[in-house]
Protein backbone atom coordinates (compact mmCIF):
# COMPACT_ATOMS: atom_id res chain seq x y z
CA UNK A 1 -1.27 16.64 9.31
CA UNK A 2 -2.96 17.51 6.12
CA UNK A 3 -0.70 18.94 3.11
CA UNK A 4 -0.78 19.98 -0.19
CA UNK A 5 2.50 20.35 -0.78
CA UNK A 6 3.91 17.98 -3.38
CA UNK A 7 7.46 18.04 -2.70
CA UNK A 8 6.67 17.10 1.17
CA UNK A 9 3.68 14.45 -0.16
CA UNK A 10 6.79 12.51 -2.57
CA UNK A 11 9.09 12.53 0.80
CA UNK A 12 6.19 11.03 2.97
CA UNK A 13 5.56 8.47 0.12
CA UNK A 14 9.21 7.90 -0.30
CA UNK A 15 9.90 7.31 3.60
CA UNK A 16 6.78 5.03 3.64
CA UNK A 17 7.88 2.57 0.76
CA UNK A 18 11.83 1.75 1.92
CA UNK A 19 11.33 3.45 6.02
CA UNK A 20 7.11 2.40 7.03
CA UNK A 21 7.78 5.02 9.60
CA UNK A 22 5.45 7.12 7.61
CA UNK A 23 1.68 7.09 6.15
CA UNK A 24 0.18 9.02 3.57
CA UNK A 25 -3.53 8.44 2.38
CA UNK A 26 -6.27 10.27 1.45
CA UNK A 27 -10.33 9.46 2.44
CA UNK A 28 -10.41 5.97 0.13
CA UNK A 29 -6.89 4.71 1.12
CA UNK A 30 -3.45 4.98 0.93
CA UNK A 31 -1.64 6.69 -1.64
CA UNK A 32 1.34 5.49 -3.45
CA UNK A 33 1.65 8.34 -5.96
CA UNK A 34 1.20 12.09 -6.44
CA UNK A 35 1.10 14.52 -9.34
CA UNK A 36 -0.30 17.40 -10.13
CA UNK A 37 -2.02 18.10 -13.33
CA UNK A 38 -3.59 21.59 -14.41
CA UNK A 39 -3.27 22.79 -10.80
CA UNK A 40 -5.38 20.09 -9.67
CA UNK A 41 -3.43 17.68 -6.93
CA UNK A 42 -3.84 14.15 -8.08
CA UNK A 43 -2.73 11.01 -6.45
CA UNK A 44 -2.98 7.08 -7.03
CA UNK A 45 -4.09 4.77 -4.22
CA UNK A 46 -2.84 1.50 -3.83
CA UNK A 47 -5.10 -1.04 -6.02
CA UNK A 48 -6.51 0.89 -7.80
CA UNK A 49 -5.50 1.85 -11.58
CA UNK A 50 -6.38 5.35 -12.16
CA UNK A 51 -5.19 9.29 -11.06
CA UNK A 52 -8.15 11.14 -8.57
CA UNK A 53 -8.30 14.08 -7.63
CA UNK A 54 -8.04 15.08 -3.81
CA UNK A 55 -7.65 18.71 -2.22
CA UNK A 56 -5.01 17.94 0.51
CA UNK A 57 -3.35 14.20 1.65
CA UNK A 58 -3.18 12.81 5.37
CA UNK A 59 0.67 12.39 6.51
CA UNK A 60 1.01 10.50 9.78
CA UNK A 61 3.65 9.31 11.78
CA UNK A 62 6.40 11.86 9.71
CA UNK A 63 9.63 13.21 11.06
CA UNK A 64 10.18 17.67 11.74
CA UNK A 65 12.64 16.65 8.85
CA UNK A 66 10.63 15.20 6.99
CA UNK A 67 7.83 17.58 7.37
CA UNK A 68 10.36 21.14 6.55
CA UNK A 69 10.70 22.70 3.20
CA UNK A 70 13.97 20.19 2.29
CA UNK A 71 15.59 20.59 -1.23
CA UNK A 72 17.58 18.01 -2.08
CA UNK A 73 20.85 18.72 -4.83
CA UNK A 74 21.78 15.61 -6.82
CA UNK A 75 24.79 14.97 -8.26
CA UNK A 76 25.76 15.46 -11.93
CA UNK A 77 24.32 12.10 -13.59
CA UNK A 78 21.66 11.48 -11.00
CA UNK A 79 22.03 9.14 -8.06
């Protein structure tokens, strides 16, 4: 599925560095980051040094949980 989404896009990435269940990657590869900067989604693709700009990432092989709107409460002092 294709998604915009940041919070969703840093889940994906997440479950794909400690799970591999999951892929995210965009038309030159697959991404390791995301950020977005001035409205404009950014993301970093693995071996290469710089932010580019993309309009939507490729999530394969996710969870449903994965894919719902999830928010996450920490507790006081972080993890």
């Amino acid at each position: 599925m294709q998604s915009t989404n940041i919070r969703q896009i840093k889940a994906a990435i997440r479950d794909q560095a400690f799970h591999g269940t999951t892929q995210v990657s965009c038309p030159w590869g697959r991404v390791v980051a995301v950020s977005r900067w001035k409205g404009q989604l950014r993301v970093m693709i693995r071996g290469w040094r710089r932010w580019y700009p993309v309009e939507s990432v490729r999530i394969e092989g996710a969870g449903v949980a994965l894919l719902q709107e999830q928010r996450f409460l920490l507790p006081p002092g972080g993890c």
